[in-house]
Protein backbone atom coordinates (compact mmCIF):
# COMPACT_ATOMS: atom_id res chain seq x y z
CA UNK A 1 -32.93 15.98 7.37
CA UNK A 2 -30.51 14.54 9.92
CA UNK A 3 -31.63 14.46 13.63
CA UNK A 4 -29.55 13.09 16.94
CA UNK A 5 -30.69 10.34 18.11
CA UNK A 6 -29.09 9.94 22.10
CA UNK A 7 -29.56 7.34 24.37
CA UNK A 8 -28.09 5.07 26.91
CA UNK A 9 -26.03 1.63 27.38
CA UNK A 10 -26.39 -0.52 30.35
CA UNK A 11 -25.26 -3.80 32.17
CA UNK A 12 -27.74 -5.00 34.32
CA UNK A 13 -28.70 -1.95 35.32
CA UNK A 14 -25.13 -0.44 35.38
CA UNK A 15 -24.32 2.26 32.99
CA UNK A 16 -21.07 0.83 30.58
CA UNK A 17 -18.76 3.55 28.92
CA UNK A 18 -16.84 2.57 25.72
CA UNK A 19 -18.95 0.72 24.09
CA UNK A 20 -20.28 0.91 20.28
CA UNK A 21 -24.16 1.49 19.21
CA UNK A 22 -24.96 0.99 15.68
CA UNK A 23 -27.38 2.84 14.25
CA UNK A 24 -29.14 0.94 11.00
CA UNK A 25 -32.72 0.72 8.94
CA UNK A 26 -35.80 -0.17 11.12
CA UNK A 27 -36.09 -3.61 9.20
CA UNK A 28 -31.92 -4.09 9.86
CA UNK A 29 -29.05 -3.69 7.38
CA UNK A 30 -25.82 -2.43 7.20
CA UNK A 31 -25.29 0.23 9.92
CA UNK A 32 -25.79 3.77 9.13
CA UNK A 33 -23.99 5.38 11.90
CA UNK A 34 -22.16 4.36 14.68
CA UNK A 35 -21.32 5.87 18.28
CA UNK A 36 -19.46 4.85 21.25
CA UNK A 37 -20.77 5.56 24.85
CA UNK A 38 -19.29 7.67 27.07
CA UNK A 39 -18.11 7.22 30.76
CA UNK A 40 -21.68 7.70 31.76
CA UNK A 41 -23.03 4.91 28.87
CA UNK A 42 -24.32 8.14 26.79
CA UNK A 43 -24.26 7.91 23.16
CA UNK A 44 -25.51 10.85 20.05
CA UNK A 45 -25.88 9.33 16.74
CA UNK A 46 -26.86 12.03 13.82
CA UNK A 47 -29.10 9.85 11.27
CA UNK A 48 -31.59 10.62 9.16
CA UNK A 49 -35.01 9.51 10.51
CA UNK A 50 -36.24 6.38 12.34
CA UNK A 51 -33.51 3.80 13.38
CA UNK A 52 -32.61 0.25 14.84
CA UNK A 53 -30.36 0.38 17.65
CA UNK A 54 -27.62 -2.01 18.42
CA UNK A 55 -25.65 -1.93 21.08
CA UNK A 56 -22.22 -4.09 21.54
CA UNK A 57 -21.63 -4.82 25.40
CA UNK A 58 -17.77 -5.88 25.35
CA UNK A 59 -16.42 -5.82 29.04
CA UNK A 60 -16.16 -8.11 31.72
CA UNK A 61 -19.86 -9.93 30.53
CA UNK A 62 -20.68 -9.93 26.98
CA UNK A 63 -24.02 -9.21 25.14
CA UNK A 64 -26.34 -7.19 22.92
CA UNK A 65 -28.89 -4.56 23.57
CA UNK A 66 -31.65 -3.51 20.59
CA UNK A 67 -33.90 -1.29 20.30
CA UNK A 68 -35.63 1.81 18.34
CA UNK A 69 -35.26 5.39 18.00
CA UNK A 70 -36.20 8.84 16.26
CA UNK A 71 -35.88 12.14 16.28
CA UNK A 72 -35.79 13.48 19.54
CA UNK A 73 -36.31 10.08 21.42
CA UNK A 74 -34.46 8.67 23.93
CA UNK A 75 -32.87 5.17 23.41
CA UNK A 76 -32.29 3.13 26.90
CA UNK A 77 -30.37 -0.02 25.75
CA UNK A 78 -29.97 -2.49 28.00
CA UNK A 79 -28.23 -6.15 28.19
CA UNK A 80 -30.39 -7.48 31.18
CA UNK A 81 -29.31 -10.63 33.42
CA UNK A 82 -29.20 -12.83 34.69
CA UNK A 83 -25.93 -13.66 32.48
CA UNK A 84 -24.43 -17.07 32.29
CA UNK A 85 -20.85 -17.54 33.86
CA UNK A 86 -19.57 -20.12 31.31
CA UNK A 87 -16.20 -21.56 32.93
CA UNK A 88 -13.65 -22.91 30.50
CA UNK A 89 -11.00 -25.04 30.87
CA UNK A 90 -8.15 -26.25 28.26
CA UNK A 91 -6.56 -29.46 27.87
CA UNK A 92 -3.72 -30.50 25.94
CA UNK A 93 -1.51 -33.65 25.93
CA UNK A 94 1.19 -31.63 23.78
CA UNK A 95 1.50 -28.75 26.34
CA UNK A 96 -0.26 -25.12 26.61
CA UNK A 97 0.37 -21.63 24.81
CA UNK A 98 1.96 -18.98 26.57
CA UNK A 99 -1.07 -17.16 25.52
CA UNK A 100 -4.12 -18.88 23.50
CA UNK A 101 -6.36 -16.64 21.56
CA UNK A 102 -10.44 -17.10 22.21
CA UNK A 103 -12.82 -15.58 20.80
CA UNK A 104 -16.66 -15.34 21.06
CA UNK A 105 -19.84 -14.64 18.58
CA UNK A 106 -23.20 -14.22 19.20
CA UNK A 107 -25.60 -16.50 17.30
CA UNK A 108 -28.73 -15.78 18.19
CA UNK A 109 -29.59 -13.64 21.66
CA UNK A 110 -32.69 -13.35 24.05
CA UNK A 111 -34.45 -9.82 23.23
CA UNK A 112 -32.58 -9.49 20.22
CA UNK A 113 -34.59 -9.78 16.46
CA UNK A 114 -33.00 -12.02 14.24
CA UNK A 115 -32.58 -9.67 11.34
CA UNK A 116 -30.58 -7.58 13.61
CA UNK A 117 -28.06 -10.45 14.41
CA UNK A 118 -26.22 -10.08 11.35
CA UNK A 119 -24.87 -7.25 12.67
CA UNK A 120 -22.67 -8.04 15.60
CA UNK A 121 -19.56 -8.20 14.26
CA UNK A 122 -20.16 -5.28 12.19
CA UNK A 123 -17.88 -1.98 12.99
CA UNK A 124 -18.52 0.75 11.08
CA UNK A 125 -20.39 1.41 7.73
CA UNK A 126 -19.35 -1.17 5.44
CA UNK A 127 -16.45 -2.67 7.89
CA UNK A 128 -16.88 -6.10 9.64
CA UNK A 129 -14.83 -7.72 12.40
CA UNK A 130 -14.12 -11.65 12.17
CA UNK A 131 -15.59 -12.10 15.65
CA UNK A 132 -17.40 -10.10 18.41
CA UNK A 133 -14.62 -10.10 20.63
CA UNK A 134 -11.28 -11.84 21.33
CA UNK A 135 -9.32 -11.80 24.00
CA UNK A 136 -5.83 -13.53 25.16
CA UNK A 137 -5.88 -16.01 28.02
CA UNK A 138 -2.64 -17.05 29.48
CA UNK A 139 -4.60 -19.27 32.21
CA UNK A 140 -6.03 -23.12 31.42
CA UNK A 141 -9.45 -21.92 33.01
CA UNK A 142 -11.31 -18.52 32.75
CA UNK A 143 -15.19 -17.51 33.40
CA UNK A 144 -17.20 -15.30 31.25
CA UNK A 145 -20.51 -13.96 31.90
CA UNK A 146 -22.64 -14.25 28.63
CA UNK A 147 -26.06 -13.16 27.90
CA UNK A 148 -28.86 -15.82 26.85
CA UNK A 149 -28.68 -17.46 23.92
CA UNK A 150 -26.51 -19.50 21.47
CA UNK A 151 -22.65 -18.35 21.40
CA UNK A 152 -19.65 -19.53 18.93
CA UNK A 153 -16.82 -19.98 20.94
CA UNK A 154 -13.80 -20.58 19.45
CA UNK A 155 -9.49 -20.39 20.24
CA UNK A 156 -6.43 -20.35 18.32
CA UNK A 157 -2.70 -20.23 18.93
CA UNK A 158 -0.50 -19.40 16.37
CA UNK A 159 3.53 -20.12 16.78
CA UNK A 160 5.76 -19.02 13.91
CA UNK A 161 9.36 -20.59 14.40
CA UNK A 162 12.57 -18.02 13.85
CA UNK A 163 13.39 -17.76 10.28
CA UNK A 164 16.85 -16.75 8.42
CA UNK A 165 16.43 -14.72 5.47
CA UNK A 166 19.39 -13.82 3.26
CA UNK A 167 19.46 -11.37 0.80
CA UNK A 168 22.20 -11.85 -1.95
């Protein structure tokens, strides 16, 4: 029988709002159910019987929570510090972007199980993103805050030139 499984998302300590929790088998797989936290960093997921808990911290730090649940517990997820401010900077001999697309994955994170890491990028039941996040950058340097671990950092810029079409 499905139960609700609620809980809460933090930052450091700081309840985060808009974020997604995956809900997937205790030994990790594909998720089950997925949520996304209110203003307050409360989440419901309806699943049936004991869970592993993701949790996908996306704002101004990124990072991953885990943890366990079942029915009738209460899940307190939280990405702890300290984070990492990782400052970037671009060069280029042939010029910059107007706007440069990075992106960032999680390899492998403190207080997160490895079978769990597979995860990340996933969205919904059976739906994958490319990357954990990505976000434009019109500036040659930016900070992030990251939390522990190994990270795949990555940018692209793609420029398609005008193009004349005629139809006869």
């Amino acid at each position: 029988p499905a139960v609700t499984v609620r809980g809460s998302v933090a930052l450091e300590g700081r309840p985060v709002g808009g974020q997604d929790v995956l809900a997937m088998p205790p030994g990790g797989g594909p998720a089950l159910a997925v949520a996304r936290t209110d203003d307050t960093g409360a989440f419901a997921l309806d699943v049936d019987g004991d869970v592993a808990l993701l949790a996908k911290v996306r704002t101004d730090a990124l990072g991953v929570a885990a943890g366990s649940a079942g029915a009738g517990d209460d899940a307190a997820l939280v990405v702890d510090g300290p984070l990492a401010s990782v400052s970037v900077r671009v060069e280029s001999d042939v010029g910059f972007p107007d706007e440069l697309d990075v992106f960032f994955t999680p390899e492998a994170l403190a207080g997160v199980p490895a079978e769990l890491m597979t995860f990340v990028t996933q969205r919904e039941p059976g739906v994958y993103e490319t990357r954990f996040v990505k976000r434009s950058v019109t500036e040659r340097e930016w900070t992030v805050r990251l939390q522990a671990g190994v990270w795949r950092l990555g940018a692209e810029y793609l420029k398609v030139a005008p193009a004349t079409v005629t139809v006869t």
